[in-house]
N, C-alpha and C. Protein backbone atom coordinates (compact mmCIF):
# COMPACT_ATOMS: atom_id res chain seq x y z
N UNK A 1 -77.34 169.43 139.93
CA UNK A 1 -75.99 169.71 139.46
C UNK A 1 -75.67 168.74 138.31
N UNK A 2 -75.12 169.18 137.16
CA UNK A 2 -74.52 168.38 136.03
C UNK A 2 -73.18 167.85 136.14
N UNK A 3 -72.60 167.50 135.21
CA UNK A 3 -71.54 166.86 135.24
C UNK A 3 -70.48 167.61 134.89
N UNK A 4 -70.90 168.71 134.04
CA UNK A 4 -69.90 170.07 133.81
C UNK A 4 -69.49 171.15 134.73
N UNK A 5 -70.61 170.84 136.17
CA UNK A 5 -70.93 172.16 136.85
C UNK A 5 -69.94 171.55 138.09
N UNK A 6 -69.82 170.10 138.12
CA UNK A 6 -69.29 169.33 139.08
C UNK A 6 -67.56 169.76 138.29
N UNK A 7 -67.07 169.14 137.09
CA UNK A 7 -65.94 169.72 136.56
C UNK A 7 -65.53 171.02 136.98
N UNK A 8 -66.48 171.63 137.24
CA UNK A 8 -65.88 173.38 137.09
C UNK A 8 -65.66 173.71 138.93
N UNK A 9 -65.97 173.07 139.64
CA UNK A 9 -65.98 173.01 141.03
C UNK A 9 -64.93 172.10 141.97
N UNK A 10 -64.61 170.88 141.09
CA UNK A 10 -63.48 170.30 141.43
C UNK A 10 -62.05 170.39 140.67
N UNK A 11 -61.38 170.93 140.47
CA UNK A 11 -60.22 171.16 139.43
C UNK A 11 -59.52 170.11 138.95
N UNK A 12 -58.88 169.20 140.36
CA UNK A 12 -57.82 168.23 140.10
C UNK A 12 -57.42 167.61 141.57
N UNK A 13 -57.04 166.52 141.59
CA UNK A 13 -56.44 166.14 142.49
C UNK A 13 -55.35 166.40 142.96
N UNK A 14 -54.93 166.29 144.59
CA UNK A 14 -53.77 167.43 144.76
C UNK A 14 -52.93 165.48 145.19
N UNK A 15 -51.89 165.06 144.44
CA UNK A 15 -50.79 164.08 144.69
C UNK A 15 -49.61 164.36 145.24
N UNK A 16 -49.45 164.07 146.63
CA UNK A 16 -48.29 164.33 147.52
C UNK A 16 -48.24 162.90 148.43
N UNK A 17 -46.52 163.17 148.81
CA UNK A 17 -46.64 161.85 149.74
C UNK A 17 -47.61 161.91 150.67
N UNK A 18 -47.84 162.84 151.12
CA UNK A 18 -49.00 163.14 152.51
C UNK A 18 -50.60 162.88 151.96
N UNK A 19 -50.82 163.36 150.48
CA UNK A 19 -52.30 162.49 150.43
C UNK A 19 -52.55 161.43 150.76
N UNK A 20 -51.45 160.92 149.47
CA UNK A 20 -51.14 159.58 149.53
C UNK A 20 -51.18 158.92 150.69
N UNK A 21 -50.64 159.08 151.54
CA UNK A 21 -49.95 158.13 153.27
C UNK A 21 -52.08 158.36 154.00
N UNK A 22 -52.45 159.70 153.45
CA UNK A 22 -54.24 159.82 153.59
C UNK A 22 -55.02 158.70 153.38
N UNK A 23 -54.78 158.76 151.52
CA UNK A 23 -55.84 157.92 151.40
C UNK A 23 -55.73 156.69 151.53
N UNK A 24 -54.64 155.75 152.15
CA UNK A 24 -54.40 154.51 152.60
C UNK A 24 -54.91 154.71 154.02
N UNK A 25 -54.42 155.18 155.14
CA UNK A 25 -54.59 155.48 156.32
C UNK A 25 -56.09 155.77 156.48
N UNK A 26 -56.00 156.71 156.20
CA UNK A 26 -58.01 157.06 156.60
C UNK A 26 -58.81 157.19 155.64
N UNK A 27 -58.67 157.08 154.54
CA UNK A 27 -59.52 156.86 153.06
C UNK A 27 -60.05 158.30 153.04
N UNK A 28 -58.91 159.51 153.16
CA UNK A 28 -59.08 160.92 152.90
C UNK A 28 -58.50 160.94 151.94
N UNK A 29 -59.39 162.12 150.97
CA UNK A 29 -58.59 162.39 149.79
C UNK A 29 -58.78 163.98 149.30
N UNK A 30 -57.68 164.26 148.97
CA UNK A 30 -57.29 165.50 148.91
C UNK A 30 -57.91 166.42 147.00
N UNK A 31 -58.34 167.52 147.22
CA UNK A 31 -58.65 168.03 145.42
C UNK A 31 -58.29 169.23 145.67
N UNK A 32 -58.01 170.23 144.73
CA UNK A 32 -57.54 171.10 144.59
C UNK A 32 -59.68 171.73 144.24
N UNK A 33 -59.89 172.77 144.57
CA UNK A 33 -61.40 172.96 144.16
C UNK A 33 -61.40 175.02 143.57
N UNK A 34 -62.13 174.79 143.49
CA UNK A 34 -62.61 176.67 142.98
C UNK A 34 -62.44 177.25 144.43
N UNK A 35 -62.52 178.52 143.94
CA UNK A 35 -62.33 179.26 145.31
C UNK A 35 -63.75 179.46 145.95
N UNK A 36 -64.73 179.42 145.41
CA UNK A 36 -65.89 179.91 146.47
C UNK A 36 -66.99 179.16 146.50
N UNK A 37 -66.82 177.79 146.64
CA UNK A 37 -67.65 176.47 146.59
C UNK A 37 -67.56 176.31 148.12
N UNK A 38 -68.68 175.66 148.85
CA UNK A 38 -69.16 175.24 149.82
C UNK A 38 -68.86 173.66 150.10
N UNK A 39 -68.92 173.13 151.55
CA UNK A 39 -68.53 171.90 151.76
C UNK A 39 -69.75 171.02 151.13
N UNK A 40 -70.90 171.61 150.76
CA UNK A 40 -72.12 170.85 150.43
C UNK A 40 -72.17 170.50 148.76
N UNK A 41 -71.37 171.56 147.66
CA UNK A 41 -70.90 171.50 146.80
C UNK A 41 -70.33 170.71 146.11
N UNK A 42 -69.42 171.08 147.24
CA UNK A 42 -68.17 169.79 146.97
C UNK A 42 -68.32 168.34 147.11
N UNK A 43 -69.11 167.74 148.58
CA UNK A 43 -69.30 166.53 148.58
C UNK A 43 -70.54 166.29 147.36
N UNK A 44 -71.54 166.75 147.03
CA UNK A 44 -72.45 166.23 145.75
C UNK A 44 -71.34 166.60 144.60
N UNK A 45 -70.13 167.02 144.55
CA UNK A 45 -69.63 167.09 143.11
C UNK A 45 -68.93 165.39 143.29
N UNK A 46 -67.97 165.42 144.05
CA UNK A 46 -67.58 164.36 144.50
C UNK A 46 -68.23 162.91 144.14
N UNK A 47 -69.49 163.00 144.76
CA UNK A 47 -70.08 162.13 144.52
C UNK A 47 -70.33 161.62 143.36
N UNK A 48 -71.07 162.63 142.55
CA UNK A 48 -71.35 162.45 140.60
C UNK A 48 -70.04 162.22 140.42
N UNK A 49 -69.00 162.78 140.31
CA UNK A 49 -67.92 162.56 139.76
C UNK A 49 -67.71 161.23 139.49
N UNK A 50 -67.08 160.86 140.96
CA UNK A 50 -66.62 159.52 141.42
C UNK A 50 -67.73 158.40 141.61
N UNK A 51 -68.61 158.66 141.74
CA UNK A 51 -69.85 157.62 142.26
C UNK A 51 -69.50 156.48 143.56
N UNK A 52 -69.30 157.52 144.55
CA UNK A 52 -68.93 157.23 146.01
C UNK A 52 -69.69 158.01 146.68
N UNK A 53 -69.94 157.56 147.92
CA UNK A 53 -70.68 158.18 149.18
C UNK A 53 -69.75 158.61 150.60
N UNK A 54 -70.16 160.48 149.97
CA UNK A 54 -68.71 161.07 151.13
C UNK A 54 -69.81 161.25 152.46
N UNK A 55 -68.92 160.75 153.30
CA UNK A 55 -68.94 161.04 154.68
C UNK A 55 -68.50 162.37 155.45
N UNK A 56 -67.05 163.15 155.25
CA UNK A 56 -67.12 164.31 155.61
C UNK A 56 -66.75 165.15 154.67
N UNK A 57 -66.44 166.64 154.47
CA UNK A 57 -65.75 167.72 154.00
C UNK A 57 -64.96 168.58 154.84
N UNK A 58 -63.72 168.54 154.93
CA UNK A 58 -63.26 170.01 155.31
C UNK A 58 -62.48 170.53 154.57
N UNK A 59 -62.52 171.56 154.64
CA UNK A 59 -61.52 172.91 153.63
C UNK A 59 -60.32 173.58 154.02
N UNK A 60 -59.84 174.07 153.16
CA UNK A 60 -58.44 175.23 153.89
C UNK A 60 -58.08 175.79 152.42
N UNK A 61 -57.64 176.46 153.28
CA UNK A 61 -57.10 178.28 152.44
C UNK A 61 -55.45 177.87 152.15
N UNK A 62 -54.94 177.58 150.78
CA UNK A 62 -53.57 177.38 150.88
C UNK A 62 -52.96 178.61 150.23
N UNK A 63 -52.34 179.97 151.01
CA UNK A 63 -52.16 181.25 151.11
C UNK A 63 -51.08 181.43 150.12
N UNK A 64 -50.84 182.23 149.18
CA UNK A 64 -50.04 182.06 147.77
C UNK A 64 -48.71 182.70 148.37
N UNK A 65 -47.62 182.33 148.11
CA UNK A 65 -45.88 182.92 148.08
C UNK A 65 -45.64 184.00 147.87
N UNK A 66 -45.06 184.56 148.03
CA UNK A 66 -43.96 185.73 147.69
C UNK A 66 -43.06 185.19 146.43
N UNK A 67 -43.08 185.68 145.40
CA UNK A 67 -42.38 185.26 144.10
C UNK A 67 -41.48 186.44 143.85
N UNK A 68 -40.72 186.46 142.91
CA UNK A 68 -39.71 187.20 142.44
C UNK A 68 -39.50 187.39 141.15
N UNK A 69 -39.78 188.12 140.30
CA UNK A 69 -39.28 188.21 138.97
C UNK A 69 -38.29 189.58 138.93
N UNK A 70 -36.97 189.59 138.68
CA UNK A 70 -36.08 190.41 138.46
C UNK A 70 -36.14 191.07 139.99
N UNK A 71 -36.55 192.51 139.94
CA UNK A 71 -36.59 193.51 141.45
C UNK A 71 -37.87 193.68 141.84
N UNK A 72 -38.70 193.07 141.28
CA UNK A 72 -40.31 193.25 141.74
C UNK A 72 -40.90 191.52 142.31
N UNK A 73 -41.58 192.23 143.20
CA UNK A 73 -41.99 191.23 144.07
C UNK A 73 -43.63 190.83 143.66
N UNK A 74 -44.37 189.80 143.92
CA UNK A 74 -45.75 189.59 143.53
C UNK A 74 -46.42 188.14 144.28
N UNK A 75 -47.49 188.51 144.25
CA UNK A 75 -47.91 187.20 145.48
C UNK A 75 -48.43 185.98 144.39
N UNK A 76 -48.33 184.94 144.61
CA UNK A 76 -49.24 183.94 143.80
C UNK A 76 -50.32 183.88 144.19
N UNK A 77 -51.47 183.35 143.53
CA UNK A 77 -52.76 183.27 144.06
C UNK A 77 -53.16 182.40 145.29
N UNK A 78 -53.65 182.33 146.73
CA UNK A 78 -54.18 181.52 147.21
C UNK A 78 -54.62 180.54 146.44
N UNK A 79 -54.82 178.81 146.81
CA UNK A 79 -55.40 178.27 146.35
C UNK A 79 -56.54 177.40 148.00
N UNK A 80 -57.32 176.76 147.10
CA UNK A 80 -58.16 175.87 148.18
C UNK A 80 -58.47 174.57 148.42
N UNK A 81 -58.36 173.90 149.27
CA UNK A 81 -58.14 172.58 148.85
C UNK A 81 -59.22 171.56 149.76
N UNK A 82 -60.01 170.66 149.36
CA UNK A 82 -60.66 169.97 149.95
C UNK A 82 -60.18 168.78 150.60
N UNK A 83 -59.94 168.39 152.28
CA UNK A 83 -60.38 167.13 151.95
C UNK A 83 -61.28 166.26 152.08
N UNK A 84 -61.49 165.16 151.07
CA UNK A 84 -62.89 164.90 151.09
C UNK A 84 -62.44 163.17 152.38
N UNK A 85 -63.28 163.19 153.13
CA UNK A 85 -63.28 161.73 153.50
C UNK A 85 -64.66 160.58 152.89
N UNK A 86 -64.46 159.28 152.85
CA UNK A 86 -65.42 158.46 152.18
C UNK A 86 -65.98 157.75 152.97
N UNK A 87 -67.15 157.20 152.65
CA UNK A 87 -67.53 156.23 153.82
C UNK A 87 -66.64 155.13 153.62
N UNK A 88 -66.73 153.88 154.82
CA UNK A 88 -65.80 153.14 154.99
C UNK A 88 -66.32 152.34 153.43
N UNK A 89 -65.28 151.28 153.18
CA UNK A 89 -66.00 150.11 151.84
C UNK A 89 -65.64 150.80 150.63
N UNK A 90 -65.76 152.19 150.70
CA UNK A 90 -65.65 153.47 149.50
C UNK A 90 -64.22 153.28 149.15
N UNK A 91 -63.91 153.52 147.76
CA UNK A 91 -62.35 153.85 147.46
C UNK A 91 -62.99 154.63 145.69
N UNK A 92 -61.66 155.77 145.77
CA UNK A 92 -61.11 156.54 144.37
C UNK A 92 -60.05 156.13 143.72
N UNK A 93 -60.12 155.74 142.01
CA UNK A 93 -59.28 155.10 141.53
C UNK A 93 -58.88 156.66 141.11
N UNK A 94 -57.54 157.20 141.36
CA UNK A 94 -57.02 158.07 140.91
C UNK A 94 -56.34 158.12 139.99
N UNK A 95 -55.22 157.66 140.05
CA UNK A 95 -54.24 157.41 139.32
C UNK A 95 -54.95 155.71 138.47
């Protein structure tokens, strides 16, 4: 895997008080990722990215809204979100 292929698989980091309160607490950290990448994907993107050694992956389906423009209704897209955990010693300078 390259360094472009890793870009195109991790999008962005997802920043909420609840990552946040994560990655102090259990050194979990949250990314926003593509839709049809694998947990095995993700931790070797992770890794090149950041140059850290992940310990777990899990995933979830974040299911898109009901929106409104004028009288018509329309769904937003699902999105997907990783979180990655690190081994202990490990830290991501995010911000």
């Amino acid at each position: 895997m390259q360094k472009s292929e890793a870009y195109d698989l991790i999008l962005k980091p997802v920043l909420t008080e609840k990552s946040t309160a994560e990655q102090e607490r259990r050194n979990v950290y949250r990314f926003l990722v593509a839709g049809g990448v694998n947990r095995i994907e993700i931790a070797q993107a992770v890794e090149m990215l950041f140059e850290v050694k992940v310990d777990k992956v899990n995933t979830m389906v974040r299911p898109g809204k009901m929106r409104r423009r004028g009288a018509s209704y329309f769904q937003s897209p699902a999105t997907k979100i990783a979180l990655v955990k690190l081994k202990d010693g490990e830290k991501i300078d995010i911000l």
